[in-house]
Protein backbone atom coordinates (compact mmCIF):
# COMPACT_ATOMS: atom_id res chain seq x y z
CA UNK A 1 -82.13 31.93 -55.53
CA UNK A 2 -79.29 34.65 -54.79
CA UNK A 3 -80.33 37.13 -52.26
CA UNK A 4 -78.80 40.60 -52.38
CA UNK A 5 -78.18 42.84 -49.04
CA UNK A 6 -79.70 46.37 -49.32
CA UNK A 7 -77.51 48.78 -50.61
CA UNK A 8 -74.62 46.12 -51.76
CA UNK A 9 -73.14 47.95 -55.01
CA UNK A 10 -70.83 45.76 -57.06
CA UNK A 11 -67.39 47.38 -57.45
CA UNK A 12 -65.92 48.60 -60.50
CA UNK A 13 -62.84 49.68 -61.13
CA UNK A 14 -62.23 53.53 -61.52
CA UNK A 15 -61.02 54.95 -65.69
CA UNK A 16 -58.03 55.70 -63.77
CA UNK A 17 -57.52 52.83 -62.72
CA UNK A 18 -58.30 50.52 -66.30
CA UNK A 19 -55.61 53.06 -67.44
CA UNK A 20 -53.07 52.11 -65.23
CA UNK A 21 -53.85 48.29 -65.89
CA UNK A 22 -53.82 48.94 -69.94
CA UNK A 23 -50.54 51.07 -69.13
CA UNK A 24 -48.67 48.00 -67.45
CA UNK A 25 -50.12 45.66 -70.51
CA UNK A 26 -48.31 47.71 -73.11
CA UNK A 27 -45.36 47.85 -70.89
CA UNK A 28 -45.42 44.07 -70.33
CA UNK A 29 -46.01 43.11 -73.65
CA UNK A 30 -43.17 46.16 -75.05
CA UNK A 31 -40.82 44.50 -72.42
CA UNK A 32 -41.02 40.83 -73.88
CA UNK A 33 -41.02 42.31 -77.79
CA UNK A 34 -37.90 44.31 -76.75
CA UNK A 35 -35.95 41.03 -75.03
CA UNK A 36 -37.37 38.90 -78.52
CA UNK A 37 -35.32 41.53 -80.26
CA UNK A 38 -32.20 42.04 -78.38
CA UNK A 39 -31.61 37.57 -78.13
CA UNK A 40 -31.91 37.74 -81.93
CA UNK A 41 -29.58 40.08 -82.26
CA UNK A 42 -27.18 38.91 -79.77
CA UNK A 43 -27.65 35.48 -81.58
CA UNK A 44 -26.98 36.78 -85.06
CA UNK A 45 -23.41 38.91 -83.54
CA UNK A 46 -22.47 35.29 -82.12
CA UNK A 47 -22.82 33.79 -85.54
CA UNK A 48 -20.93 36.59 -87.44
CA UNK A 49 -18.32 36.99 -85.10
CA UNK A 50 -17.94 33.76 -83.23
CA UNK A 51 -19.51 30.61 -84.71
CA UNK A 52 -18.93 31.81 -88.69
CA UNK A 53 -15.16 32.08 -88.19
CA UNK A 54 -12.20 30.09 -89.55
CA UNK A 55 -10.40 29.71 -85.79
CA UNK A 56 -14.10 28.29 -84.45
CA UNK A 57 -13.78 24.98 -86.29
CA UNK A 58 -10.40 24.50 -84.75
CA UNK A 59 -11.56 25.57 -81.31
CA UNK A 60 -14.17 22.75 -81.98
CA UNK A 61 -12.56 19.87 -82.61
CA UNK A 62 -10.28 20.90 -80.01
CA UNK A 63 -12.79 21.87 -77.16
CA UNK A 64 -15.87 20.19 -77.73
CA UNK A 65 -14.96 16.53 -80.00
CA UNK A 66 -18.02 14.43 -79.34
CA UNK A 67 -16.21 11.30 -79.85
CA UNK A 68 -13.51 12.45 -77.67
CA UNK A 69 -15.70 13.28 -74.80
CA UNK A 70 -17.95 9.97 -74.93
CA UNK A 71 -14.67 7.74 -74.90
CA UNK A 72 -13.38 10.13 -72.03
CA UNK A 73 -16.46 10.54 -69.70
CA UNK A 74 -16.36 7.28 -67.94
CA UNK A 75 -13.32 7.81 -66.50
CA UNK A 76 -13.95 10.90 -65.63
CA UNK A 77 -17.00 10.04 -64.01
CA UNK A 78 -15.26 7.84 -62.16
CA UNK A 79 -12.68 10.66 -60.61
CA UNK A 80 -15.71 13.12 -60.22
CA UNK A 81 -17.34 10.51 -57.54
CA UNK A 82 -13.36 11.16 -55.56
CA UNK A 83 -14.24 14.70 -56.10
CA UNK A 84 -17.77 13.87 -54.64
CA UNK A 85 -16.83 11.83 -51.54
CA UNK A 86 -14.50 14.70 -50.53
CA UNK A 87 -16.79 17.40 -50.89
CA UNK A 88 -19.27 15.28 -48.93
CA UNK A 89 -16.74 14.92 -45.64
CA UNK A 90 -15.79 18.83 -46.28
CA UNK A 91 -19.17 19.79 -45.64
CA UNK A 92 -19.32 18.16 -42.59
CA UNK A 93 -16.19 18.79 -41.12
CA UNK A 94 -15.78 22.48 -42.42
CA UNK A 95 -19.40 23.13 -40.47
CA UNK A 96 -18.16 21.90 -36.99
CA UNK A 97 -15.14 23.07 -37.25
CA UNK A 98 -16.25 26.73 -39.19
CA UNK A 99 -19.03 27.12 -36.05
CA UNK A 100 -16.61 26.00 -33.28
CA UNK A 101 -14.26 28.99 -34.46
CA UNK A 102 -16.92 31.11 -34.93
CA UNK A 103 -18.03 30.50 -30.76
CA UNK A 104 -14.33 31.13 -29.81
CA UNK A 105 -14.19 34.64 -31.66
CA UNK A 106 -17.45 35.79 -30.31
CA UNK A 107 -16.46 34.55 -26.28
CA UNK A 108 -16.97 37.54 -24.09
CA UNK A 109 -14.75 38.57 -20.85
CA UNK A 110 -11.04 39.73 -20.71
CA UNK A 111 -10.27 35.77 -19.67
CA UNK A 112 -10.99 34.70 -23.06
CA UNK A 113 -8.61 37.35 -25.29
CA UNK A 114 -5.94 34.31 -25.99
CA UNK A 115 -8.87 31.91 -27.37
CA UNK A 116 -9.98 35.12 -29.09
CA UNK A 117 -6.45 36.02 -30.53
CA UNK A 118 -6.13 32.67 -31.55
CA UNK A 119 -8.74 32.28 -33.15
CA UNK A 120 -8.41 35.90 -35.37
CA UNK A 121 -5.04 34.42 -36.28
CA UNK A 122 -6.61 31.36 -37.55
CA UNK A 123 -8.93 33.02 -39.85
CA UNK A 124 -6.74 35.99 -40.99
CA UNK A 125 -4.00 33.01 -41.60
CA UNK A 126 -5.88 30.75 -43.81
CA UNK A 127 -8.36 33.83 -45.31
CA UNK A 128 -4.92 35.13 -46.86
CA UNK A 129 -2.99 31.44 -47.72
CA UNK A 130 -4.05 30.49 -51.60
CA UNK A 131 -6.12 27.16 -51.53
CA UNK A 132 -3.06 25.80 -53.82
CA UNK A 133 -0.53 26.35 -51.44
CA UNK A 134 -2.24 24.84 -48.70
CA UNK A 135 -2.85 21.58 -50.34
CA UNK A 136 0.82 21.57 -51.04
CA UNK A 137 1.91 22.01 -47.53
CA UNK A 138 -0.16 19.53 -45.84
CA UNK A 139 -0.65 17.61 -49.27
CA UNK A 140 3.35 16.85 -48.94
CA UNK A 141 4.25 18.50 -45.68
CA UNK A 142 2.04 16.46 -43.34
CA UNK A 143 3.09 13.03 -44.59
CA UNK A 144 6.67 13.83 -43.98
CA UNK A 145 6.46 14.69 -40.88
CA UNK A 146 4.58 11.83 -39.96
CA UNK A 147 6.27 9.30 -41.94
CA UNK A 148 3.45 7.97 -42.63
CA UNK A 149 1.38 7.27 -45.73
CA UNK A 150 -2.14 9.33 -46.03
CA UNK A 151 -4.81 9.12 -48.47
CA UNK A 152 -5.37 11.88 -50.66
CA UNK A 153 -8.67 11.68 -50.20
CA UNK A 154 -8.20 12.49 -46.37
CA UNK A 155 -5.10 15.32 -47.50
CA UNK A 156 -8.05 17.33 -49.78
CA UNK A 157 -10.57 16.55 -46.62
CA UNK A 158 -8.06 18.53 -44.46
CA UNK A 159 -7.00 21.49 -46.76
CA UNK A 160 -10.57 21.82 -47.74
CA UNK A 161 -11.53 21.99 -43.73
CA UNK A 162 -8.71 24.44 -42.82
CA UNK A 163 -9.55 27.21 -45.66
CA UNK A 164 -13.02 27.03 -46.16
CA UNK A 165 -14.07 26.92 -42.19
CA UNK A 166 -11.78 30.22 -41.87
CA UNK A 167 -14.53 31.93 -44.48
CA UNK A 168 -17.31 30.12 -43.19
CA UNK A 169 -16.76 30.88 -39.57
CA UNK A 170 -15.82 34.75 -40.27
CA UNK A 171 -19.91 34.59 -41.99
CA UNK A 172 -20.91 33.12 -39.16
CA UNK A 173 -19.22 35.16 -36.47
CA UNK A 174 -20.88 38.15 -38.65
CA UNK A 175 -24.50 36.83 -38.36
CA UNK A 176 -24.24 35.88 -34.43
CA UNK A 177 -22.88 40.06 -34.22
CA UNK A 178 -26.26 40.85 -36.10
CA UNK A 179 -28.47 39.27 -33.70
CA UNK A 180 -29.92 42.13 -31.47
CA UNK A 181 -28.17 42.21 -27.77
CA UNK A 182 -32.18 42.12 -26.72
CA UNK A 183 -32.71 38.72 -27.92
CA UNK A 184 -29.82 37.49 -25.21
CA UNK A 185 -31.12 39.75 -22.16
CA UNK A 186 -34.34 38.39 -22.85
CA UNK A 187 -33.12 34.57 -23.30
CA UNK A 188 -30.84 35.22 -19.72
CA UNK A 189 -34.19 36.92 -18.18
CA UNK A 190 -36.30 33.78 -18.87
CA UNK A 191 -33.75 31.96 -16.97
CA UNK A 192 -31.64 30.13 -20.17
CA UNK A 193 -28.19 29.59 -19.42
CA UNK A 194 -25.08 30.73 -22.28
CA UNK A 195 -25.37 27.80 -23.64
CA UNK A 196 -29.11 27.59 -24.10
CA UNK A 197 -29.14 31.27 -25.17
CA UNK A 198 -26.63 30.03 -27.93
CA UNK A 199 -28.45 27.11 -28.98
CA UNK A 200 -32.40 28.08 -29.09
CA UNK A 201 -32.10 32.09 -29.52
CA UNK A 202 -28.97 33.40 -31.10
CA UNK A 203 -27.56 30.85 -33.83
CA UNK A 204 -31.04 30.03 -35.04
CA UNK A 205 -31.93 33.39 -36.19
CA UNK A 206 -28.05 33.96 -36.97
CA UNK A 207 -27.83 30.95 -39.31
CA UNK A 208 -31.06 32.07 -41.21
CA UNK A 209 -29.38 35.62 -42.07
CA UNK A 210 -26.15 33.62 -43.19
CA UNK A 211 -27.67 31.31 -45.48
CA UNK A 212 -26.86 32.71 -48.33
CA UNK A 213 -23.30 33.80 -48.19
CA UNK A 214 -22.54 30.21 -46.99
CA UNK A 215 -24.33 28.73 -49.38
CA UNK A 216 -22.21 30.91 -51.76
CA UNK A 217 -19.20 29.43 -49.87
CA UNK A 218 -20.58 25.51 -50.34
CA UNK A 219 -20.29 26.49 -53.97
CA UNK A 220 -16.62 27.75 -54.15
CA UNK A 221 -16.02 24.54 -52.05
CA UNK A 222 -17.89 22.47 -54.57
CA UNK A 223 -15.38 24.17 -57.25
CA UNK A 224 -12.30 24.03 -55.61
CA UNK A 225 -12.59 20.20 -54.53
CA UNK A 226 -11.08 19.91 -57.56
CA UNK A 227 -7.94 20.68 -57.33
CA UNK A 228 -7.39 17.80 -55.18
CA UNK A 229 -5.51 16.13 -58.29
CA UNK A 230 -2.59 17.96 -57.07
CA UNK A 231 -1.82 15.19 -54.68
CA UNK A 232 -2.01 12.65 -56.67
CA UNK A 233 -5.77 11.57 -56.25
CA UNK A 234 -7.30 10.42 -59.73
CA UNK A 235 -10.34 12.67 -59.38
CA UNK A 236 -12.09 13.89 -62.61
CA UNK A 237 -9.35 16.43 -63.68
CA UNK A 238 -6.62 13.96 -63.37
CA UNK A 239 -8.75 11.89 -65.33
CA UNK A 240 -9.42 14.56 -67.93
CA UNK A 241 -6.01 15.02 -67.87
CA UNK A 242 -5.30 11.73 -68.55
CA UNK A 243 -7.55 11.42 -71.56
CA UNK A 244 -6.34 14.43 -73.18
CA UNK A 245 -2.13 13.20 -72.91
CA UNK A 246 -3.79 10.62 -74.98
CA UNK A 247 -6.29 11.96 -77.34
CA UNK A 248 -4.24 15.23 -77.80
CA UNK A 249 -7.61 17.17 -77.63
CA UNK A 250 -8.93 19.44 -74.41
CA UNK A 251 -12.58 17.98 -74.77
CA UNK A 252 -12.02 15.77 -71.67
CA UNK A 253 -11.49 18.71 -69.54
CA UNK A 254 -14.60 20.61 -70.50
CA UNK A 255 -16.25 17.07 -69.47
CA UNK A 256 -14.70 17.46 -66.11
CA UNK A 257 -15.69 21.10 -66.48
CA UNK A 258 -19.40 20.55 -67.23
CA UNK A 259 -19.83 17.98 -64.28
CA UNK A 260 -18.81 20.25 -62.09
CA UNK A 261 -21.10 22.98 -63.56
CA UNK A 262 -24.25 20.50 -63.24
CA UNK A 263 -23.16 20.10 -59.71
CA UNK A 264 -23.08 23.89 -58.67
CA UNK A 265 -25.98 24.57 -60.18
CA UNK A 266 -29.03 22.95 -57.82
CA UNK A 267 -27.09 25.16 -55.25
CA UNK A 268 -27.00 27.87 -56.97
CA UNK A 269 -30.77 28.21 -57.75
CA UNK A 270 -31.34 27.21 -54.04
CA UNK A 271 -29.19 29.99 -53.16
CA UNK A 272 -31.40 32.46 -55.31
CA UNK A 273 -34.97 30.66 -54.46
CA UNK A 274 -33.75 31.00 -50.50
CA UNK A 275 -32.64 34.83 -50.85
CA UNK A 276 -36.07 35.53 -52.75
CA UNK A 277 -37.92 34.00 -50.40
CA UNK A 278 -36.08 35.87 -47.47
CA UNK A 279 -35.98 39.31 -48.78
CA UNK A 280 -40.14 38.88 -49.72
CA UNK A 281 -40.18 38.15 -45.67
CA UNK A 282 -38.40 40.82 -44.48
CA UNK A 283 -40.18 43.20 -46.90
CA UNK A 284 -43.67 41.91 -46.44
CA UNK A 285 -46.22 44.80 -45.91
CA UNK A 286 -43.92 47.35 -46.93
CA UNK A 287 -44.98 47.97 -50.71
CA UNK A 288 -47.38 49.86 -51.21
């Protein structure tokens, strides 16, 4: 038995307002007709003008040989895990070292402008240097002057660390800037010390409105790991490199290429779920 409170009307929705809802129906469904329409055509300009050609044969068997890249991808699966195993010590070492610089150029007091100079130099220095040149100095340079030999695993580790934690810590410097001056008085009020203030007020909220931009850097990093072949490491596009002397075909390299495409890519749509998610925070309550 379903019992009814006096007066309860059901509600129904206005005519203006089962207008509005049949108006964004016909939009909806116009909007998927139209993108149907422009993909076909798109696909039927790639055929005429691309894939119906004479010269795309020969960029075929050049480029994209299936034979050529199964007899080619175990070896370069096997330089890609080099590639992996120094992007994996980058990431760590690039984050300390990115987030120590990034304290030193946000020090306050006149007693601190040296560690503060130093530090700008640091950046601006390795922000400017190409990533090539700098595995060629301390790819070659550092060995010399040591005398020593050094694995090229730990020579990529270190040009890696000095160029990417210059970016990094400049994107982190700019989120501990954003944090209101409020959230420290308030911290120092409570009784926190500098450090505390650092650790439990300012770089948590800092690091959450960085996320994405370093993510963005993880990804360059993930890219430019592999150029480590330079110093003589037999990482995936030595090995593609390799494979191709003999084969005379390119395929190999597109298998390098592809690897490192299915490794950006988790990172990438992590990068877009996490920016989603953080601009539908910020912006909750404010559409109308």
């Amino acid at each position: 038995m379903t019992l009814h409170q006096p007066g309860a009307a059901t509600h129904e929705p206005s005519a203006l307002e089962l207008d509005r809802r049949a108006y964004r129906r016909r939009q909806s469904q116009r909007s998927v007709l139209v993108a149907i329409a422009s993909t076909i055509a798109f696909g039927m300009l790639a055929w005429v003008f691309v894939f119906n050609t004479d010269g795309w044969s020969a960029v075929q068997r050049s480029f994209f040989d299936p034979e050529v890249a199964l007899q080619a991808l175990p070896r370069v699966w096997s330089g890609f895990l080099l590639n992996l195993q120094v992007l994996g010590w980058s990431v760590i070492t690039v984050s300390v070292f990115a987030l120590l610089i990034a304290l030193l150029r946000t020090l306050r007091g006149a007693v601190f402008f040296p560690v503060r100079v130093v530090a700008a130099v640091y950046t601006d220095l390795f922000r400017g240097l190409p990533f090539i040149i700098v595995l060629y100095l301390f790819g070659f340079g550092l060995p010399t002057i040591l005398n020593t030999r050094i694995p090229p695993v730990v020579l990529g580790v270190i040009a890696v660390t000095l160029t990417y934690s210059a970016y990094v810590a400049e994107v982190i410097r700019a989120g501990i800037e954003a944090v209101h001056p409020s959230q420290r008085l308030a911290a120092r009020a409570l009784g926190l010390g500098y450090v505390q203030t650092l650790r439990r007020v300012v770089l948590p909220q800092a690091l959450r409105k960085v996320t994405p931009p370093l993510m963005n850097d993880f990804i360059s990093m993930q890219k430019d790991v592999g150029l480590v072949s330079i110093l003589g490491a037999i990482d995936a596009v030595a090995a593609a490199r390799s494979v191709s002397s003999l084969t005379y075909n390119f395929t190999p390299y597109v298998v390098a290429g592809i690897l490192f495409v299915l490794l950006a890519i988790p990172t990438i749509r992590l990068t877009d779920w996490y920016t989603a998610r953080l601009r539908e925070r910020e912006q909750a309550g404010s559409v109308l």
